[in-house]
N, C-alpha and C. Protein backbone atom coordinates (compact mmCIF):
# COMPACT_ATOMS: atom_id res chain seq x y z
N UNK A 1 28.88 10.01 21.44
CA UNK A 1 28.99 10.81 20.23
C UNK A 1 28.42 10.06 19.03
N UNK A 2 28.73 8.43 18.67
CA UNK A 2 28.56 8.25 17.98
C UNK A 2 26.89 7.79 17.72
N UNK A 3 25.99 7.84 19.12
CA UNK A 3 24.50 7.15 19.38
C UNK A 3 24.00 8.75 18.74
N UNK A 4 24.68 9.95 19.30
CA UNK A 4 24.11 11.25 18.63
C UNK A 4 23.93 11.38 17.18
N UNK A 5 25.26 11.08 16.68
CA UNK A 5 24.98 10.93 15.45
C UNK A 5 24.58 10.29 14.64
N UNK A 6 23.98 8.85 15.25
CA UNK A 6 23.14 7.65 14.60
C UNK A 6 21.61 8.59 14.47
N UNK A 7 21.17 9.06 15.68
CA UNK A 7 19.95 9.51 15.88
C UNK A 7 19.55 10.78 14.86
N UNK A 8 21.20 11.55 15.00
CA UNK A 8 20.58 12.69 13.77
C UNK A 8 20.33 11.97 12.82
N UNK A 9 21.36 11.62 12.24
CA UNK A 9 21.22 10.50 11.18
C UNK A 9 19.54 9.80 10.21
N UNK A 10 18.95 9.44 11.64
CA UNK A 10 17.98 8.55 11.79
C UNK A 10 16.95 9.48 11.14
N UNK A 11 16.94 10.89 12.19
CA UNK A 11 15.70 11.64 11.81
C UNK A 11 15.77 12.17 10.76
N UNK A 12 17.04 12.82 9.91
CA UNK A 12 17.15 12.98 8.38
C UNK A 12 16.73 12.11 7.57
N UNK A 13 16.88 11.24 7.55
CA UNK A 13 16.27 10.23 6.81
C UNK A 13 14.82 10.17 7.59
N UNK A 14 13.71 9.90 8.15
CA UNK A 14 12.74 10.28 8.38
C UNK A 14 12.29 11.21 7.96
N UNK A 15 12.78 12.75 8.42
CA UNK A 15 12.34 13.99 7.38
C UNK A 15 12.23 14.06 6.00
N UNK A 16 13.29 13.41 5.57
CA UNK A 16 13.17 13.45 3.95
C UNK A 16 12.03 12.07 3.60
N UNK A 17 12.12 11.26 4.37
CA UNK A 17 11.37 10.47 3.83
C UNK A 17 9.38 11.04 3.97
N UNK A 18 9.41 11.74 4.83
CA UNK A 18 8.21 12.49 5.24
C UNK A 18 7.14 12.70 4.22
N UNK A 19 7.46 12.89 3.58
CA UNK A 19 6.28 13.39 1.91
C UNK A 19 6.45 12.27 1.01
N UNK A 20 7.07 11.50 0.84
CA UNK A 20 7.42 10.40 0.04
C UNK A 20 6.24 9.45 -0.09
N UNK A 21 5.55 8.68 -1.43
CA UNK A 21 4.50 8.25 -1.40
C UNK A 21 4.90 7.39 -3.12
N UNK A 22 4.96 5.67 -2.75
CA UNK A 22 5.07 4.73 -3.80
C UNK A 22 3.56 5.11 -4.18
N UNK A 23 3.68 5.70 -5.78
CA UNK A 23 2.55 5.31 -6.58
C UNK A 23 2.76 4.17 -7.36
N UNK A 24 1.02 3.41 -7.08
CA UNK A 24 0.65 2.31 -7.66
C UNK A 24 -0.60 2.81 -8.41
N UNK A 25 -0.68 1.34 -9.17
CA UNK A 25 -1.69 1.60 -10.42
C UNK A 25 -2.73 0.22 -9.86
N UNK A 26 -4.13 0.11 -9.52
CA UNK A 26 -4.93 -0.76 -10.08
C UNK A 26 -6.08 -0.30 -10.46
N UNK A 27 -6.44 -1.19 -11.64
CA UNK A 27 -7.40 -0.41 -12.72
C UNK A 27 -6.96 0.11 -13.41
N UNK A 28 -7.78 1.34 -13.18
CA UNK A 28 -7.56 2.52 -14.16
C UNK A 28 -6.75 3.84 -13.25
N UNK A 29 -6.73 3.49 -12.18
CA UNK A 29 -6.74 4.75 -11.28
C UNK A 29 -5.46 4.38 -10.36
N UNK A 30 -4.84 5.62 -10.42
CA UNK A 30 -3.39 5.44 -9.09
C UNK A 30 -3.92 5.79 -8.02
N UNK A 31 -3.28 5.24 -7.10
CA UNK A 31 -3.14 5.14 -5.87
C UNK A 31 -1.70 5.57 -5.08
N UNK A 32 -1.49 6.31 -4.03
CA UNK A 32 -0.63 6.29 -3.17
C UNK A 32 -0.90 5.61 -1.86
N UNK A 33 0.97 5.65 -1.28
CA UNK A 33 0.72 5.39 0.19
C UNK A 33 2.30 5.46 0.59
N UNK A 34 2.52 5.77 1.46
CA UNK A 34 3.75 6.48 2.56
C UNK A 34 4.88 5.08 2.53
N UNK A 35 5.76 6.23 1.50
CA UNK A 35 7.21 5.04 1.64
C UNK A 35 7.26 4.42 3.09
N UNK A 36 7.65 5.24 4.07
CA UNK A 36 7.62 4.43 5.31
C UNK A 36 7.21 3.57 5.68
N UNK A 37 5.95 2.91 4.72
CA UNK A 37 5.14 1.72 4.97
C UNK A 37 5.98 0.75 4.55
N UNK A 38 6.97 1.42 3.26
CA UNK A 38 6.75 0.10 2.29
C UNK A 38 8.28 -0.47 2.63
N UNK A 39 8.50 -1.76 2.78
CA UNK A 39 9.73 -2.95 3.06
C UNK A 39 10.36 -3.46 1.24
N UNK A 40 9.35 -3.49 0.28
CA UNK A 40 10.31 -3.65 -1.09
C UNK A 40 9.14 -3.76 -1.59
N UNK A 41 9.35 -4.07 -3.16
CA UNK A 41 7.98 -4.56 -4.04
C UNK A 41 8.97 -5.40 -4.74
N UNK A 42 8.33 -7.07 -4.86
CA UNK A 42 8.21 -7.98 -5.20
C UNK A 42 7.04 -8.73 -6.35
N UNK A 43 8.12 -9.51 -7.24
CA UNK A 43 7.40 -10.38 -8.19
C UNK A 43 6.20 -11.16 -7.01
N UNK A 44 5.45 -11.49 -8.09
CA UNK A 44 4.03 -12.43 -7.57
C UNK A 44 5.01 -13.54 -7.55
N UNK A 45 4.80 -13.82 -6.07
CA UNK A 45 5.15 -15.61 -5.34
C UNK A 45 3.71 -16.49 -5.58
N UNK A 46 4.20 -17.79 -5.48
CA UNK A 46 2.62 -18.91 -5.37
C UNK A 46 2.36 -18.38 -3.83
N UNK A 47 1.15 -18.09 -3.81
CA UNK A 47 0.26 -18.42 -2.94
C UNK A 47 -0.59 -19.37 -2.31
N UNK A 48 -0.55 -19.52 -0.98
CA UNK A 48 -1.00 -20.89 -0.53
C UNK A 48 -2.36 -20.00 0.32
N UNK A 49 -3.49 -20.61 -0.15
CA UNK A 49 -5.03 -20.37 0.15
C UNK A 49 -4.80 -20.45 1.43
N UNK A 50 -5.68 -19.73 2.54
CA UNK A 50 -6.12 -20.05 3.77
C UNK A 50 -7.28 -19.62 3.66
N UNK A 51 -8.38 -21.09 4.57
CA UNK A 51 -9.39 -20.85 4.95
C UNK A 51 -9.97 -19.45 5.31
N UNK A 52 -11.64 -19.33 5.43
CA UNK A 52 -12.28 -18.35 6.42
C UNK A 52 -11.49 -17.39 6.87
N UNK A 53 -10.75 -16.62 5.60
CA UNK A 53 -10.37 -15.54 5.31
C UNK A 53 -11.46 -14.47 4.57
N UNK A 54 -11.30 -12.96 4.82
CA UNK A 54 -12.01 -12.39 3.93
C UNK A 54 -11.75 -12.78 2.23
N UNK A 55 -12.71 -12.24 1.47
CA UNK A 55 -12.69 -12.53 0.15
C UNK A 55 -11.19 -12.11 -0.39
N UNK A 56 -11.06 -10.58 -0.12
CA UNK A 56 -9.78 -10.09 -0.55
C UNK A 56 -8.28 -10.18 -0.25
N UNK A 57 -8.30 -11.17 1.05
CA UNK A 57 -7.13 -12.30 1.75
C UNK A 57 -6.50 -13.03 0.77
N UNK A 58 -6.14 -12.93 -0.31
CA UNK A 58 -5.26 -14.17 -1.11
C UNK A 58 -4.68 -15.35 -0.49
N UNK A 59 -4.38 -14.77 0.65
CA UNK A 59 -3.66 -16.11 1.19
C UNK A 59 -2.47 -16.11 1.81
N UNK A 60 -1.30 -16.74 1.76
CA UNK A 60 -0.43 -16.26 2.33
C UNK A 60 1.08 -16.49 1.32
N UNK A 61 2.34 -16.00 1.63
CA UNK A 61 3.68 -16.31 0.93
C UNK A 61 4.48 -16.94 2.12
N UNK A 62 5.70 -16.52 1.57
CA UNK A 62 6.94 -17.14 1.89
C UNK A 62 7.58 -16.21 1.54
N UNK A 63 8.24 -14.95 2.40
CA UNK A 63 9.27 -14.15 2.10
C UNK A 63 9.99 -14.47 2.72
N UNK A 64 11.36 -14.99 2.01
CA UNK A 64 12.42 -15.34 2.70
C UNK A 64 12.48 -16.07 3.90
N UNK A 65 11.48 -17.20 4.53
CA UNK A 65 11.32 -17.58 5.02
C UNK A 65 10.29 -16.89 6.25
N UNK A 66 9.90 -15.95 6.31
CA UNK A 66 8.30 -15.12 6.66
C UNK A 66 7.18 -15.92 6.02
N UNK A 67 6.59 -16.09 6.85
CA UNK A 67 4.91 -16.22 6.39
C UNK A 67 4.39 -14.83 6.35
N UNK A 68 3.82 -14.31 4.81
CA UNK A 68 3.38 -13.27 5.89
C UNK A 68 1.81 -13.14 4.56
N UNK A 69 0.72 -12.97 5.17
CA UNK A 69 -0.73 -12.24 4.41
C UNK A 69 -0.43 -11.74 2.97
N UNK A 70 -1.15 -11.85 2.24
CA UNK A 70 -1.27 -10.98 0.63
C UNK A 70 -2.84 -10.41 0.76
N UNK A 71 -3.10 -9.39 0.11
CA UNK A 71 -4.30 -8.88 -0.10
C UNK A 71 -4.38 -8.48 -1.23
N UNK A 72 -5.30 -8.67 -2.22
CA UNK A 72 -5.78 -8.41 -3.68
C UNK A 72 -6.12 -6.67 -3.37
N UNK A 73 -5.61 -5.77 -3.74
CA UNK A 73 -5.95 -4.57 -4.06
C UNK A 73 -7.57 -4.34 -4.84
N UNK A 74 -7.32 -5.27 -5.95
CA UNK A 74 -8.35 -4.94 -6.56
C UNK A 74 -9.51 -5.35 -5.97
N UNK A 75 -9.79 -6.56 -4.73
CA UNK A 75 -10.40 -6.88 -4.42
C UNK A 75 -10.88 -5.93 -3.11
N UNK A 76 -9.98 -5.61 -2.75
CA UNK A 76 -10.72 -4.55 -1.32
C UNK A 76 -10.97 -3.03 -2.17
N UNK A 77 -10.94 -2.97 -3.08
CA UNK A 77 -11.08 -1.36 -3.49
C UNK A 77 -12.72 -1.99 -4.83
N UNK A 78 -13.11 -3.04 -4.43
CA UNK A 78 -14.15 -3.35 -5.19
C UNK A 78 -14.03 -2.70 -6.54
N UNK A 79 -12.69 -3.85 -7.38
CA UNK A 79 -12.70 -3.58 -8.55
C UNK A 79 -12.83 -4.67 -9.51
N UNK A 80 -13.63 -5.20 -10.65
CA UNK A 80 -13.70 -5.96 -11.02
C UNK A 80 -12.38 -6.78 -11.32
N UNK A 81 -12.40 -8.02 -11.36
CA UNK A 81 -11.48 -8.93 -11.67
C UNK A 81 -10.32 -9.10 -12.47
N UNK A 82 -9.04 -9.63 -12.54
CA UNK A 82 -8.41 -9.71 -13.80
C UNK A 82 -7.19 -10.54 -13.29
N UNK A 83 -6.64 -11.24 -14.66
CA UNK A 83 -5.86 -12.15 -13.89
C UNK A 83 -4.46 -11.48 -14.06
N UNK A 84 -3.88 -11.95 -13.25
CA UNK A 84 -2.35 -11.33 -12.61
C UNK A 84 -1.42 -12.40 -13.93
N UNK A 85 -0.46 -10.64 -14.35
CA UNK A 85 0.20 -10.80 -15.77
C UNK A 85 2.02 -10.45 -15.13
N UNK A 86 2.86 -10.19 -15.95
CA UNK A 86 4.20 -9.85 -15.71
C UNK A 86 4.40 -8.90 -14.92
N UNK A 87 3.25 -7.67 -15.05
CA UNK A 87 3.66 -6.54 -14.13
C UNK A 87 2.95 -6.82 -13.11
N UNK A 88 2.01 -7.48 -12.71
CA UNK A 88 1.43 -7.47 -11.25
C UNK A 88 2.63 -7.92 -10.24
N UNK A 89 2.67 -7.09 -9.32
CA UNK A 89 3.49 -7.18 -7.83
C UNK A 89 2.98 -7.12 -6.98
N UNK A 90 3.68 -7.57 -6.08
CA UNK A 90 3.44 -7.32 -4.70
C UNK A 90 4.70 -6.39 -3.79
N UNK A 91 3.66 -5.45 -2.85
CA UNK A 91 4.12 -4.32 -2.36
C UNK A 91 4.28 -5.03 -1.08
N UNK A 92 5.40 -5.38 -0.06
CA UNK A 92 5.14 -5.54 1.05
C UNK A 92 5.44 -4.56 2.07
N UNK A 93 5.09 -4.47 3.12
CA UNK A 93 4.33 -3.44 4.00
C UNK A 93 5.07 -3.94 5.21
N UNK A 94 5.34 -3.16 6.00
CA UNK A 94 5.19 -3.36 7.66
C UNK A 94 4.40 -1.95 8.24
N UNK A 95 3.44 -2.78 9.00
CA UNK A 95 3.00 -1.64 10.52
C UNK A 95 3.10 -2.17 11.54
N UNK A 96 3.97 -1.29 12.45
CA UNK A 96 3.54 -1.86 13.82
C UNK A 96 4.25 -3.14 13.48
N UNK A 97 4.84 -3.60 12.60
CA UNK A 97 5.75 -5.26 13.09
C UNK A 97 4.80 -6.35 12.18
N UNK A 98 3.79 -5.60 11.71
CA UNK A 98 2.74 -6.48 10.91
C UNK A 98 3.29 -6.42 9.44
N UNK A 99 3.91 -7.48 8.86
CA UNK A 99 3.78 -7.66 7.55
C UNK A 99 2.80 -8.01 6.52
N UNK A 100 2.66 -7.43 5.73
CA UNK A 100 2.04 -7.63 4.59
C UNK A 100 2.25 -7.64 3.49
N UNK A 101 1.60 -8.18 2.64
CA UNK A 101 1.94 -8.15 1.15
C UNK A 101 0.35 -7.43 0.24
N UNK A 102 0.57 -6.35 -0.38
CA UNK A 102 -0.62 -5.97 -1.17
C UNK A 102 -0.36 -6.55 -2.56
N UNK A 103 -0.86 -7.11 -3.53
CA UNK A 103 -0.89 -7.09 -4.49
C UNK A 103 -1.58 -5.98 -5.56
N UNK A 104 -0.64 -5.62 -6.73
CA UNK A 104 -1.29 -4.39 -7.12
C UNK A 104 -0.83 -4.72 -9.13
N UNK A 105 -1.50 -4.25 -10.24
CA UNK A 105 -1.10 -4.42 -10.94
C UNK A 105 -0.25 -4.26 -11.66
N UNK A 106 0.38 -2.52 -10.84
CA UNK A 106 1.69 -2.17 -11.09
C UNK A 106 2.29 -1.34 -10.27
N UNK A 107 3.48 -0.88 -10.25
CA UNK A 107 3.90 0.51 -9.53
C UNK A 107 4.38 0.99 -10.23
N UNK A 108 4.41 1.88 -10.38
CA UNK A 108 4.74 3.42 -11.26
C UNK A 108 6.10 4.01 -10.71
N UNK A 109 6.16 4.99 -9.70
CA UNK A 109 6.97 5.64 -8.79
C UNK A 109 6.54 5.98 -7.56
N UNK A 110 8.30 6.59 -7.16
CA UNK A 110 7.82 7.23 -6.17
C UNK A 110 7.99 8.53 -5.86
N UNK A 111 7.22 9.40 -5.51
CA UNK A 111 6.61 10.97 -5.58
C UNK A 111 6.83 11.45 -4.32
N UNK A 112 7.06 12.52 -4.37
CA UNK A 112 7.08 13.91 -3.49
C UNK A 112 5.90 14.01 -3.34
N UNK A 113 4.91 14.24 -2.18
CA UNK A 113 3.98 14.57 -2.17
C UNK A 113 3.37 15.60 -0.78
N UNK A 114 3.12 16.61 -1.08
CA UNK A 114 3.59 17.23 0.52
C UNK A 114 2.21 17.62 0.95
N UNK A 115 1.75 17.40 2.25
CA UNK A 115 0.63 17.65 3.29
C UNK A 115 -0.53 18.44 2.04
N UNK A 116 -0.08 19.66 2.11
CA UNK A 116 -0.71 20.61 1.26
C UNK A 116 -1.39 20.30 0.17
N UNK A 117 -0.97 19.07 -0.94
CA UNK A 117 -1.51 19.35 -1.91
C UNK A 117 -2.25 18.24 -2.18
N UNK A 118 -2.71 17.81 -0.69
CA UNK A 118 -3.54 16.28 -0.31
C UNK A 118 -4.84 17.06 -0.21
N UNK A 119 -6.42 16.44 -0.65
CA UNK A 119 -7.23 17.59 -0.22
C UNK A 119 -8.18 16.07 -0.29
N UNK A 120 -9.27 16.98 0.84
CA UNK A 120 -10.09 15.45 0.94
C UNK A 120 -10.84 14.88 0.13
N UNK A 121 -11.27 13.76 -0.11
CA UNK A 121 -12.39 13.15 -1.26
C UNK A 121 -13.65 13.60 -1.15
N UNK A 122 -13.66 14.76 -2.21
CA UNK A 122 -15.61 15.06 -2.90
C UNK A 122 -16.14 13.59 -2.06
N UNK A 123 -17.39 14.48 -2.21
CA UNK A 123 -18.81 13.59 -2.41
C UNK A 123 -18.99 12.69 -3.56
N UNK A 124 -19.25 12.06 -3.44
CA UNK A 124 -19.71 10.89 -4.92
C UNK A 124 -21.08 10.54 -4.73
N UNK A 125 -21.50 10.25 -6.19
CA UNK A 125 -22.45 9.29 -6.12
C UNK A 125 -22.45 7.81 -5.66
N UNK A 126 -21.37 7.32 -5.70
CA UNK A 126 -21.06 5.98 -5.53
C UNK A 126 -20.39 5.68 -4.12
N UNK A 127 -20.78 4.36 -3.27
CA UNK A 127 -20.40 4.38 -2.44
C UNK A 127 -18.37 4.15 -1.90
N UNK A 128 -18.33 5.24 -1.20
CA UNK A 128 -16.91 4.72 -1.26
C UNK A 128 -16.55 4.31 0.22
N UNK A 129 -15.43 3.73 0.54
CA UNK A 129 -15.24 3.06 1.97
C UNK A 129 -14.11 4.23 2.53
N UNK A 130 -14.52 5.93 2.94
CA UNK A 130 -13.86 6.50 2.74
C UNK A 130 -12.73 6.35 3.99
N UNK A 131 -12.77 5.15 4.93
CA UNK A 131 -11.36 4.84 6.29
C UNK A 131 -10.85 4.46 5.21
N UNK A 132 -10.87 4.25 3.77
CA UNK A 132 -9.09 4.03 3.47
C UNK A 132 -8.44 5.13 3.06
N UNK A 133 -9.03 5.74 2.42
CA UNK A 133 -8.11 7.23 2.06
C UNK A 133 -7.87 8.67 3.05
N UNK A 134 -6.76 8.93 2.91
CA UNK A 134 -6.33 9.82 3.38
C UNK A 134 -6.83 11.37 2.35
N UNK A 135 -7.25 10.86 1.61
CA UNK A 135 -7.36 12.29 0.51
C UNK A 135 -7.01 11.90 -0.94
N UNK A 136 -6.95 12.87 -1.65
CA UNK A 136 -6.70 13.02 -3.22
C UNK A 136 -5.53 14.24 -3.38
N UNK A 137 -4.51 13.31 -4.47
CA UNK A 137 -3.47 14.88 -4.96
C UNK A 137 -3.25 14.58 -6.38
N UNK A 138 -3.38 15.96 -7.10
CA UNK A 138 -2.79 15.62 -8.56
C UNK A 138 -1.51 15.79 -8.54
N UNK A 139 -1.14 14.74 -9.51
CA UNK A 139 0.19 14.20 -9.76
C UNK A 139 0.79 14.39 -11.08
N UNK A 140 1.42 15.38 -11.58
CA UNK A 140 1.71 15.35 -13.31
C UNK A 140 0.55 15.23 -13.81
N UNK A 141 -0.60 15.73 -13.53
CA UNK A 141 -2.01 16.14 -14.40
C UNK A 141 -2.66 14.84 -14.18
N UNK A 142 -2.59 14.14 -12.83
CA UNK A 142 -3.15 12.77 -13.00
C UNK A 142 -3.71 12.88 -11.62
N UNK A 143 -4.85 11.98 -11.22
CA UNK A 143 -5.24 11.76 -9.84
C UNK A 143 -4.67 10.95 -8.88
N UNK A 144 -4.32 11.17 -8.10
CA UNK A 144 -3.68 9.64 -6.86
C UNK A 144 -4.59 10.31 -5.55
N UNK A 145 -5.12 8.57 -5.45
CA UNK A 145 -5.86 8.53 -4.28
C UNK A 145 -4.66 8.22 -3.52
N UNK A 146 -4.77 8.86 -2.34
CA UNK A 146 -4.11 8.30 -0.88
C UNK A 146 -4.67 7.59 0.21
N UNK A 147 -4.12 6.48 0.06
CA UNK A 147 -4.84 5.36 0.73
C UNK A 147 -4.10 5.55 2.32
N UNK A 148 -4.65 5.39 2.76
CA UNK A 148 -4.33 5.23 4.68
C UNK A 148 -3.84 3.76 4.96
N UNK A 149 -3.14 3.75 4.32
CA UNK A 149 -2.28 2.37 4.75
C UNK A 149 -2.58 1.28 5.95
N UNK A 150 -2.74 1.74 7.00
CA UNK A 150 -2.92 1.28 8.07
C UNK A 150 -4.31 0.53 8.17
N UNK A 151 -5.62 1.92 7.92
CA UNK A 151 -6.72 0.89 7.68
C UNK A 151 -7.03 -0.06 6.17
N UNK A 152 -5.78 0.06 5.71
CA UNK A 152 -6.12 -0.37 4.29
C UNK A 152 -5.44 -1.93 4.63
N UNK A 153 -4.26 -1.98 5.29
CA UNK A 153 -3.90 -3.59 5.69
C UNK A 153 -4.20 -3.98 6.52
N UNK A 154 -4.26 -3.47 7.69
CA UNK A 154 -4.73 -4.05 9.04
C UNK A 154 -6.60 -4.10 9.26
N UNK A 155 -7.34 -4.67 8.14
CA UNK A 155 -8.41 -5.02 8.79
C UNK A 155 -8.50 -5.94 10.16
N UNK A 156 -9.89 -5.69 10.68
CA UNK A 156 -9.99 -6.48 11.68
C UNK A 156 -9.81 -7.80 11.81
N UNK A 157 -10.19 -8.59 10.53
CA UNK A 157 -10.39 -9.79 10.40
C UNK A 157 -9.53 -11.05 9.34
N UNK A 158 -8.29 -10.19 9.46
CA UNK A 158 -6.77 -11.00 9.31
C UNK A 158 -6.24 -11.75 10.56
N UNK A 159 -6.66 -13.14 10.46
CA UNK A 159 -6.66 -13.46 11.28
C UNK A 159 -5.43 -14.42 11.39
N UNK A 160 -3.72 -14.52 10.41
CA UNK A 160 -2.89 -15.48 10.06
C UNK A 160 -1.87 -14.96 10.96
């Protein structure tokens, strides 16, 4: 009786969590991505460099005794530079058992965002790397890209 009701339990919270999407800010432009990803958002820790990492690899932390990857947002979404102030955080992530840490310049909230009012990314003139997004939704008269979480942390070539 009581494994039944852990499990309902379980999937209510799954359902509701279903549309749920932490908006973040880098740049100029928000970004989403699926509470379910996200484990907490955290102050910027020192970072310790590792080698023959990609460019946008920061390096690694110390959560609570975890080693686990950081990735510069601004650096994989090819955005010019800036140095990390009071509000820059870090978002950490699990997939699949893989931790991560994104760094981002801020987070905003977190939004309702349901299937429907996700629609895919126009054409641009400019090149975009479109395996990270899942689509575009307006948000309170604002844009949020939806980033695909999965190909957005788990590149191939995280190699820690």
């Amino acid at each position: 009786m009581q494994k039944e009701l852990l499990h309902s339990k379980v999937d209510e919270f799954e359902e509701a969590m279903k549309d749920m999407y932490l908006i973040f800010k880098v740049d100029d432009q928000f970004y989403g991505i699926e509470i379910k990803y996200v484990i907490e958002i955290i102050g910027l820790l020192p970072i310790t460099y590792v080698p023959n990492q990609e460019e946008y690899v920061k390096g690694i932390i110390n959560l609570r005794g975890k080693i686990i990857p950081v990735i510069d947002a601004r650096m994989r979404l090819s955005k010019p530079q800036k140095e990390y102030n009071e509000r820059t955080c870090v978002i950490v992530t699990s997939i699949d058992d893989f931790l991560a840490g994104i760094i981002v310049d801020h987070v905003s909230e977190v939004a309702v965002i349901n299937k429907d009012q996700i629609s895919p990314l126009p054409q641009t003139y400019e090149k975009v790397d479109e395996r990270f997004f899942r689509g575009v939704a307006s948000l309170n008269e604002r844009l949020v890209l939806i980033l695909d979480c999965e190909t957005f942390i788990k590149p191939d070539r995280i190699t820690l």
